[in-house]
N, C-alpha and C. Protein backbone atom coordinates (compact mmCIF):
# COMPACT_ATOMS: atom_id res chain seq x y z
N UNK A 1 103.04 93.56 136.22
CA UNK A 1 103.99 93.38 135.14
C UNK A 1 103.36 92.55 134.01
N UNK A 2 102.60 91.44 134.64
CA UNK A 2 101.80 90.70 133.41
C UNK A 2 100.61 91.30 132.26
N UNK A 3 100.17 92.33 133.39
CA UNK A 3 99.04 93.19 132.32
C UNK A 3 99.89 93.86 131.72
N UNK A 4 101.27 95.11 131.88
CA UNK A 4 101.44 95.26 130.80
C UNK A 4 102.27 94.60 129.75
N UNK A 5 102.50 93.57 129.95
CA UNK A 5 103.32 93.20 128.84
C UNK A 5 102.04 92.76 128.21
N UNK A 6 100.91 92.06 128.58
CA UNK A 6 99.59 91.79 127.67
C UNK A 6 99.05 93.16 127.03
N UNK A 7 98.83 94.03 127.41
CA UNK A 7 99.05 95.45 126.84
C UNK A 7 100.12 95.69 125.51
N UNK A 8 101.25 95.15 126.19
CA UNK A 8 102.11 96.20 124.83
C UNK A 8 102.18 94.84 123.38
N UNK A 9 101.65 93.83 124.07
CA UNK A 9 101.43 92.61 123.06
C UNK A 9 100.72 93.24 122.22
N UNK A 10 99.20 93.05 122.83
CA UNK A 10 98.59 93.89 121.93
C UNK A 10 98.66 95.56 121.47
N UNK A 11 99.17 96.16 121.29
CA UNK A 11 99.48 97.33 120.91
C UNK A 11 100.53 97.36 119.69
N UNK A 12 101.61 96.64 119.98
CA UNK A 12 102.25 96.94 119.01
C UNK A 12 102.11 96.51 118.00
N UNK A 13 100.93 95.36 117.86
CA UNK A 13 100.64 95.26 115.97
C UNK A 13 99.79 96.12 115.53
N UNK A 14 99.39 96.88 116.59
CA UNK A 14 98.32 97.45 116.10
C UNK A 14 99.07 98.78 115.61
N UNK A 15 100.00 99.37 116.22
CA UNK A 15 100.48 100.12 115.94
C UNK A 15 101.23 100.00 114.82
N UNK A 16 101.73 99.11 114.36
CA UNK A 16 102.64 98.85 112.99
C UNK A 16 101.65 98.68 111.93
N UNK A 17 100.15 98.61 112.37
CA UNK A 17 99.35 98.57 111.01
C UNK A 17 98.67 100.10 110.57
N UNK A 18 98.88 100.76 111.69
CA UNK A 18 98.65 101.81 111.56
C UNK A 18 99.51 103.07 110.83
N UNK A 19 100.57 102.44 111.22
CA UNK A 19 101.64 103.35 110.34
C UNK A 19 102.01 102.90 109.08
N UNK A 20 101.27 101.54 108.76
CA UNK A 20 101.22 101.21 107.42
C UNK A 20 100.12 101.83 106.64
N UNK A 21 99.10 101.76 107.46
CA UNK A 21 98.17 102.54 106.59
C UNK A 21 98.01 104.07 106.11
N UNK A 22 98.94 104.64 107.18
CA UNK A 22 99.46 106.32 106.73
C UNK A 22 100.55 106.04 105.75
N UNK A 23 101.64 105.02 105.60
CA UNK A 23 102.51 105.32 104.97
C UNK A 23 101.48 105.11 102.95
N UNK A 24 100.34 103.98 102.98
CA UNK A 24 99.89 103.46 101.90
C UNK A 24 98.85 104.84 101.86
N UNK A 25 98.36 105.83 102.63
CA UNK A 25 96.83 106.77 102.43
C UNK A 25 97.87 108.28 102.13
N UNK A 26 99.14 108.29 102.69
CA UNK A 26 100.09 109.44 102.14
C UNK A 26 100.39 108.78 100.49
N UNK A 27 100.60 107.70 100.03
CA UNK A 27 101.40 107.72 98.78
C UNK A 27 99.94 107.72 97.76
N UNK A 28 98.94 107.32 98.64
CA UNK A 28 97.87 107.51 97.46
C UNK A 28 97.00 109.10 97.15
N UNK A 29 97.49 109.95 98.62
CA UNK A 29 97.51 111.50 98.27
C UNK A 29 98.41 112.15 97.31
N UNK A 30 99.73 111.08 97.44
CA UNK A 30 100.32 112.09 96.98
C UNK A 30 100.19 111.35 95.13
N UNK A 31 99.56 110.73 94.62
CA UNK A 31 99.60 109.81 93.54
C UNK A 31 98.48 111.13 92.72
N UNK A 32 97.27 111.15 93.74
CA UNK A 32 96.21 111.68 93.58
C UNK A 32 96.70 113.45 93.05
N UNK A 33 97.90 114.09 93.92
CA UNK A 33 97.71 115.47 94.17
C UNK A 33 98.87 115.70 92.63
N UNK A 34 99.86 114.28 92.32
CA UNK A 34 100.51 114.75 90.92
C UNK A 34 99.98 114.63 89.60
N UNK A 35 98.40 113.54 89.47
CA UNK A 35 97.86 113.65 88.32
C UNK A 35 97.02 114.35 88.48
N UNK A 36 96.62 115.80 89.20
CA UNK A 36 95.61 116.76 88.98
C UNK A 36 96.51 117.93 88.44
N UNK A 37 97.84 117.73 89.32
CA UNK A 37 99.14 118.36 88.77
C UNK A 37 99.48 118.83 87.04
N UNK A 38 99.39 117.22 86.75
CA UNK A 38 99.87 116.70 85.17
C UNK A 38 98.50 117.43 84.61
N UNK A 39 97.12 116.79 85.39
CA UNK A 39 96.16 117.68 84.10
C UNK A 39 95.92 119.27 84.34
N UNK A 40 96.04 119.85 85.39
CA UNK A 40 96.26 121.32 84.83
C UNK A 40 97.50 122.15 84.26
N UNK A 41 98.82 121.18 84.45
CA UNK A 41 99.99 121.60 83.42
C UNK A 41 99.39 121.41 81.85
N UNK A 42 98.89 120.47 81.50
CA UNK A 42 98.55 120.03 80.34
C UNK A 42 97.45 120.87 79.69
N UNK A 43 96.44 121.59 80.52
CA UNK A 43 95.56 122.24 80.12
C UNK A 43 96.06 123.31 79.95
N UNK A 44 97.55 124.19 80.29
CA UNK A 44 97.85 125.18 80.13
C UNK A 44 99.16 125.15 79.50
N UNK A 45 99.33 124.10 78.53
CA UNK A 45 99.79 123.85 77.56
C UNK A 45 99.60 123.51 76.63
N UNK A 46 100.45 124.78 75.43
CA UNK A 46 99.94 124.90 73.71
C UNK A 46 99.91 123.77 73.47
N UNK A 47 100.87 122.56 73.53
CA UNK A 47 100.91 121.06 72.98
C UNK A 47 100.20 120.75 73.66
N UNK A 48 100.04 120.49 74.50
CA UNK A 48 99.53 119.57 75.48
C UNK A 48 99.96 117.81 75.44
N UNK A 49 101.44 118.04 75.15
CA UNK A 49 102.24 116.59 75.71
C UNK A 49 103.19 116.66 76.11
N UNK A 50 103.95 115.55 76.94
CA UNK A 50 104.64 115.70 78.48
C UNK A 50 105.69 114.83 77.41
N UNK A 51 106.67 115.08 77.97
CA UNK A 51 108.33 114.50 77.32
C UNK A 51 108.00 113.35 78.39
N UNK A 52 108.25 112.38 77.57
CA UNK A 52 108.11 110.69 78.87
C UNK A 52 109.72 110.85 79.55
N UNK A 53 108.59 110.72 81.02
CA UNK A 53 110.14 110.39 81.95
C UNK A 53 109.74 109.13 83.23
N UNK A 54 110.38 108.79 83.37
CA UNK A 54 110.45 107.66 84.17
C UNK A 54 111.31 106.80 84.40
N UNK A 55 111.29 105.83 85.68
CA UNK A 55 110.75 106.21 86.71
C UNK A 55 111.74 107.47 87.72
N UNK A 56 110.72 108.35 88.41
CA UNK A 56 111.33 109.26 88.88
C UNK A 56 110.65 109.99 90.20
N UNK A 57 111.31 110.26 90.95
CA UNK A 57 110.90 111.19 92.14
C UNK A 57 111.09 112.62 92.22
N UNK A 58 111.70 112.94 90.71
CA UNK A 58 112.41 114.19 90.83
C UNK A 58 111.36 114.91 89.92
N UNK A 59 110.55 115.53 90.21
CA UNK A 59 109.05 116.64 89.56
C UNK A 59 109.44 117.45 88.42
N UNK A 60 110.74 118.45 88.52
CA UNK A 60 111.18 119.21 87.72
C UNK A 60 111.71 118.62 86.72
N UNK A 61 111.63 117.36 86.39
CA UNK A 61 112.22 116.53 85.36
C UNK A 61 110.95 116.31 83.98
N UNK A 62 109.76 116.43 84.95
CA UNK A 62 108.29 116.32 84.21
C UNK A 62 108.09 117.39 83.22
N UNK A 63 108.00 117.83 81.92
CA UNK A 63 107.86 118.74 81.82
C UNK A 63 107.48 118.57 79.87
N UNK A 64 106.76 119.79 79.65
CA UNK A 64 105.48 119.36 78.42
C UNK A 64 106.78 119.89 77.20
N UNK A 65 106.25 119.72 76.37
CA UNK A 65 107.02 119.94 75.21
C UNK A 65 107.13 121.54 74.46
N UNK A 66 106.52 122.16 75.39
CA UNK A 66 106.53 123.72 74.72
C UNK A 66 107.28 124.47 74.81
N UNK A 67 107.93 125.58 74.33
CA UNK A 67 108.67 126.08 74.13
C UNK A 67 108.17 127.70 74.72
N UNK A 68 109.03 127.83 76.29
CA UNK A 68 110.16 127.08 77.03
C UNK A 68 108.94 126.40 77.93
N UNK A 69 109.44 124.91 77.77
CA UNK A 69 108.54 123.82 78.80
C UNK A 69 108.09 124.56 80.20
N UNK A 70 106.87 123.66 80.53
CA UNK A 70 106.43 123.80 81.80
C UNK A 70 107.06 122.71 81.98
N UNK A 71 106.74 122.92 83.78
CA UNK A 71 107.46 122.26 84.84
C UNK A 71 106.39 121.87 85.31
N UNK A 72 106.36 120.35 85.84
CA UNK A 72 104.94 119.91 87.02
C UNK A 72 105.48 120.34 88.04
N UNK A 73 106.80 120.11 88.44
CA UNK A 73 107.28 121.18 90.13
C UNK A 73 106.86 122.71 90.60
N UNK A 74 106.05 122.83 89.09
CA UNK A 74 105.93 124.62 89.65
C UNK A 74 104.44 124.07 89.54
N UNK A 75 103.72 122.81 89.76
CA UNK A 75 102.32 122.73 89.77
C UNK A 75 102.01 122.13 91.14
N UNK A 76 103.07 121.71 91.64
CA UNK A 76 102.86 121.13 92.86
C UNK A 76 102.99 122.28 93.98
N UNK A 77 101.88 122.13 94.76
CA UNK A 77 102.87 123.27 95.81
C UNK A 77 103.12 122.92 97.32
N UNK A 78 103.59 123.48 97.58
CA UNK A 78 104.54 122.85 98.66
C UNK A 78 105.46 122.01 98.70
N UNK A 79 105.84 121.73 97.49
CA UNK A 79 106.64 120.76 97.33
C UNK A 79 108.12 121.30 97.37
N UNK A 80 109.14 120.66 98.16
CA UNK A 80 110.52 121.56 98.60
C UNK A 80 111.35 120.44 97.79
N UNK A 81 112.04 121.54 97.05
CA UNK A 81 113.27 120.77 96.45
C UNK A 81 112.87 119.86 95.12
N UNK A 82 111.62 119.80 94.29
CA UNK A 82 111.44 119.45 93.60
C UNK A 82 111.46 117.57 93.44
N UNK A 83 111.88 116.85 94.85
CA UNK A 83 111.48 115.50 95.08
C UNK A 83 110.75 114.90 96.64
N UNK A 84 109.92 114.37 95.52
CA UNK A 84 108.80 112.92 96.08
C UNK A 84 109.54 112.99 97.81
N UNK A 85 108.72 112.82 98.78
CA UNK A 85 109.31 112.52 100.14
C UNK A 85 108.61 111.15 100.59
N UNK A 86 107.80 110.58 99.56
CA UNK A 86 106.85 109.30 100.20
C UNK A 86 107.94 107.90 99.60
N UNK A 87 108.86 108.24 99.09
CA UNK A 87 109.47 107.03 98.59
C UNK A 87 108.80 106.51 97.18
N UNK A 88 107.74 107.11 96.93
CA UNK A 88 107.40 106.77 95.79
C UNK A 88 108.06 107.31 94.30
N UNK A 89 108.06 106.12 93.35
CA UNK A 89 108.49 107.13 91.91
C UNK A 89 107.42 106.65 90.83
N UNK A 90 107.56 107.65 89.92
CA UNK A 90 106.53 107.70 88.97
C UNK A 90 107.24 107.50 87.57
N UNK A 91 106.22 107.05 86.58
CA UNK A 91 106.37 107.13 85.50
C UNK A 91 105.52 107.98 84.04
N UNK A 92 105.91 108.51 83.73
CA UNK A 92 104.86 109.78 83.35
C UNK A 92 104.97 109.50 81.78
N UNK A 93 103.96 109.57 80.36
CA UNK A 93 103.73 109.03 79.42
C UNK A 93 103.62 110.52 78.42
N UNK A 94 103.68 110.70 77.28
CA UNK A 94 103.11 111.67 76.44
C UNK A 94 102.18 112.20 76.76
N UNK A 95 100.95 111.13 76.68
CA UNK A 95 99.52 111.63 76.51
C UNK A 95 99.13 111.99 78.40
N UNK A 96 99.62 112.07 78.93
CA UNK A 96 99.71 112.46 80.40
C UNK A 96 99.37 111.12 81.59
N UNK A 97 99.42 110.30 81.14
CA UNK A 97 99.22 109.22 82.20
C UNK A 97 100.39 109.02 83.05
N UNK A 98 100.25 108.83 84.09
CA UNK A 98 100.70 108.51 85.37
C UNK A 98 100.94 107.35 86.05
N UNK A 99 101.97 106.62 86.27
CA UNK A 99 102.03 105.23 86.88
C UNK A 99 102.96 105.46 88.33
N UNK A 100 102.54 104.71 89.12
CA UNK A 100 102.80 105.14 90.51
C UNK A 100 103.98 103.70 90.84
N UNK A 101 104.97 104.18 91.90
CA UNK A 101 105.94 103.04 91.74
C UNK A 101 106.34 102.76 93.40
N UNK A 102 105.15 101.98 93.97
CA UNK A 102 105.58 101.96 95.36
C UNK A 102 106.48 101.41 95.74
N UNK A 103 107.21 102.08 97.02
CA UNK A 103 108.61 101.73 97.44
C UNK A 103 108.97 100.34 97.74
């Protein structure tokens, strides 16, 4: 009984740092996978500038100034329902910059 409770001593911080570090290496994929997002919306846009929105989790809200706007939700893929699932929100600028808003 004494080994495992010395066992689950050690285990369970280890385990809570571990699921910290997936929850911090998912929000920096997913930081990574919406400003490659923003620059190929932008490259395939006549203006090439983004209506500022922020802060937001909701993708289909992102969207360039052309007439009829792109959407970054139709640049993301796999993305269901058009919001963020990492808890993160963003803040998105004209000139296409990206600010990340951890939970």
């Amino acid at each position: 009984m004494a080994i495992l409770g010395t066992l689950t001593a050690i285990a369970i911080p280890s385990i809570g740092k571990l699921v910290n570090k997936g929850k911090t290496e998912s929000c920096e994929a997913e930081f990574h996978n919406i400003q490659t997002a923003v620059t190929e919306m932008l490259s395939d846009s006549c203006d090439g500038i983004l209506l500022p929105v922020g802060p937001t989790d909701n993708m289909s809200r992102v969207r360039t100034t052309d007439t009829p706007p792109l959407l970054l939700s139709d640049y993301l893929l796999g993305l269901d329902e058009s919001c963020i699932k990492t808890g993160c929100s963003y803040t998105f600028y004209a000139n296409g910059t990206v600010n990340q808003i951890l939970p």
